[in-house]
C-alpha atoms as a PDB file:
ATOM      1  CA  UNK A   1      -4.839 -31.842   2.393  1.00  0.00           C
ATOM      2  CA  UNK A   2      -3.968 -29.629  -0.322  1.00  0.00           C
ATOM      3  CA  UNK A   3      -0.876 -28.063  -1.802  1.00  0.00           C
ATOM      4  CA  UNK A   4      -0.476 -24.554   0.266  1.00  0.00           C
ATOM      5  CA  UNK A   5       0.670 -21.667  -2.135  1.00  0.00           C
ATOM      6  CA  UNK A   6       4.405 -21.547  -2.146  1.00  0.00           C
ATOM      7  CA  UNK A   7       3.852 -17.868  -1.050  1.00  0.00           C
ATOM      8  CA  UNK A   8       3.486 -15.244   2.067  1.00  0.00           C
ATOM      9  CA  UNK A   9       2.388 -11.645   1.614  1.00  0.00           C
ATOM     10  CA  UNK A  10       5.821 -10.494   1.586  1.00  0.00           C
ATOM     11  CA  UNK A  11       7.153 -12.747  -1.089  1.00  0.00           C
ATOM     12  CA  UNK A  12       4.245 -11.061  -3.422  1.00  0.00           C
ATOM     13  CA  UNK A  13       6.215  -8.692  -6.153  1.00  0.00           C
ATOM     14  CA  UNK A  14       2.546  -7.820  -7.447  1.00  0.00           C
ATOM     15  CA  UNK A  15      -1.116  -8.679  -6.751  1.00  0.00           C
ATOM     16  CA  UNK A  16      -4.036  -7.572  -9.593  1.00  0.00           C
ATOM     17  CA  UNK A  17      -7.804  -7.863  -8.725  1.00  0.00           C
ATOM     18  CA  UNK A  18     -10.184  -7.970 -12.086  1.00  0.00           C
ATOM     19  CA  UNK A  19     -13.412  -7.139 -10.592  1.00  0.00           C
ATOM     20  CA  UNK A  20     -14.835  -7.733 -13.724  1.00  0.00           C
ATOM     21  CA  UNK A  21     -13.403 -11.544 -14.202  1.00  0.00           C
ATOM     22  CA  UNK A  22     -13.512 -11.476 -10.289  1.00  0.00           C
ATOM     23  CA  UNK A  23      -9.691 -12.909 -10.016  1.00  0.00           C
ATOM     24  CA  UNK A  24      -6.885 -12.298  -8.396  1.00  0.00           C
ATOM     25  CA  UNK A  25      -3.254 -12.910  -9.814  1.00  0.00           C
ATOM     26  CA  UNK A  26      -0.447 -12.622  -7.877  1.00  0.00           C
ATOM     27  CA  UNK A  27       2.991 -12.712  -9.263  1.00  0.00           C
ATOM     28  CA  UNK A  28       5.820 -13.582  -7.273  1.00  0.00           C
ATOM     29  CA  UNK A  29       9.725 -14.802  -7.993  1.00  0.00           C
ATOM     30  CA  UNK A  30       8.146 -18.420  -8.016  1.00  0.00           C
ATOM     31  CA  UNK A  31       5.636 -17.689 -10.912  1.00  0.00           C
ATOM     32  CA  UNK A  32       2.493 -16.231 -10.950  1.00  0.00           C
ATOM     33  CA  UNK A  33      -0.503 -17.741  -9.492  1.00  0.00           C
ATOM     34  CA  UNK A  34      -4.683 -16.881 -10.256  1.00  0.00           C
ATOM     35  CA  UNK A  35      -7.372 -17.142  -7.880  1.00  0.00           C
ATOM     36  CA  UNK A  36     -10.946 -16.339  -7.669  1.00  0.00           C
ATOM     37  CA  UNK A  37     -12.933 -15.660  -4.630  1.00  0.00           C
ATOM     38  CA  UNK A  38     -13.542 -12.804  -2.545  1.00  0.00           C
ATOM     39  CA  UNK A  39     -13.858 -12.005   1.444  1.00  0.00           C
ATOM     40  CA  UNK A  40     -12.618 -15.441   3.424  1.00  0.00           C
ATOM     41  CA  UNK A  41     -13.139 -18.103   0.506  1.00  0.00           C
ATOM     42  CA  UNK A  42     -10.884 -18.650  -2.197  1.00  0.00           C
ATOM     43  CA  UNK A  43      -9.843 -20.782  -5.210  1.00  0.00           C
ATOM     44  CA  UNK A  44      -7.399 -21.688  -6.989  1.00  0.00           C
ATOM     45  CA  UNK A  45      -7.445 -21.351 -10.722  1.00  0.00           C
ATOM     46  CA  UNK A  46      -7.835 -23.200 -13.074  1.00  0.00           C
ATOM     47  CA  UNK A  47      -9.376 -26.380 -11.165  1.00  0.00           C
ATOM     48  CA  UNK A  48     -10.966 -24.352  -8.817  1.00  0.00           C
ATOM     49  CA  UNK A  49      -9.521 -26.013  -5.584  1.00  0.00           C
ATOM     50  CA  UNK A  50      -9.800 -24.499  -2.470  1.00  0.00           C
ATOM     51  CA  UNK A  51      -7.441 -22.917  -0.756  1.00  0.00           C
ATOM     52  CA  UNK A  52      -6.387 -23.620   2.610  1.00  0.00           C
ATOM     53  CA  UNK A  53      -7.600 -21.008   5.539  1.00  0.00           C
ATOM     54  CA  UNK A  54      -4.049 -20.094   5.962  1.00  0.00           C
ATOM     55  CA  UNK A  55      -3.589 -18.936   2.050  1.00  0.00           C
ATOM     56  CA  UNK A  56      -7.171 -17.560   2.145  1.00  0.00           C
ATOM     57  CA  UNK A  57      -6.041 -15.065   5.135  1.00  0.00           C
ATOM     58  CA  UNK A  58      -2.892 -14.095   2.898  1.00  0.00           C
ATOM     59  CA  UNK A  59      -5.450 -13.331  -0.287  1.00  0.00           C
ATOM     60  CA  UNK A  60      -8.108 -11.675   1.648  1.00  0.00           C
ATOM     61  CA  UNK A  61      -5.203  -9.038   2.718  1.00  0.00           C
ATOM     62  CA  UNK A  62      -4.168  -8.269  -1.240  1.00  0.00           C
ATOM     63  CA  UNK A  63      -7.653  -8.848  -2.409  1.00  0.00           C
ATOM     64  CA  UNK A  64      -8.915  -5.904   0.542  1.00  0.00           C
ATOM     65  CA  UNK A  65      -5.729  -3.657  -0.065  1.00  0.00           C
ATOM     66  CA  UNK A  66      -6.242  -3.696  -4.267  1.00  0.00           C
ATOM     67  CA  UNK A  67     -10.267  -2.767  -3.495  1.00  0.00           C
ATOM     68  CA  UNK A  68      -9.717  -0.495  -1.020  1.00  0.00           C
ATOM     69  CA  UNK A  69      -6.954   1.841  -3.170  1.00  0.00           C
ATOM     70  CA  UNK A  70      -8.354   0.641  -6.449  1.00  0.00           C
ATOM     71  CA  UNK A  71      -5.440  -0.849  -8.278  1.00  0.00           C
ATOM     72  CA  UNK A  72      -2.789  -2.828  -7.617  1.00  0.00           C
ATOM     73  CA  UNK A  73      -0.526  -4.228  -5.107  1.00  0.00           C
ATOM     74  CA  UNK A  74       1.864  -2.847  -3.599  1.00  0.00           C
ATOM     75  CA  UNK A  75       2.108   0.666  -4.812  1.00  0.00           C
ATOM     76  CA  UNK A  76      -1.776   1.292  -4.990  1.00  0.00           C
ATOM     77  CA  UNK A  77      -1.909   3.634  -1.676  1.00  0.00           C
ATOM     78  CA  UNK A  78       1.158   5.978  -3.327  1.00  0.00           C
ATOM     79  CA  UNK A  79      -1.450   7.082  -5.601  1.00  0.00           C
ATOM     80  CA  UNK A  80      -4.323   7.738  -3.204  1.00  0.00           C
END
């Protein structure tokens, strides 16, 4: 089994979705960590390993949260 990311949702200091590059990068005290994916399925970059259902339900909540306010989290919804 893989390596599970070293992080829950409320360890996250910021989360950044580029639509464009479709990624996710997530920066917490431990470092900051890319993905790319979207919905349930998710990757880890750069070698593209997938992520574990447990990390993909953590990304699928800061992936839906920075599309649904448009920017990033977690001070997005302040803005709205």
């Amino acid at each position: 089994m893989k390596d599970q990311i070293p992080f829950t949702k409320e360890d996250v200091i910021q989360a950044i979705w580029n639509g464009r590059h479709e990624k996710l990068t997530v920066e917490t005290e431990l470092g900051v960590f890319e993905f790319t994916g979207s919905g349930t399925v998710w990757y880890s970059l750069p070698m593209m390993d997938r992520c574990p259902t447990t990390d993909e339900r953590v990304l699928l909540e800061l992936w839906k949260y920075c599309k649904y306010y448009g920017g990033d989290y977690p001070n997005a919804h302040a803005k709205v």
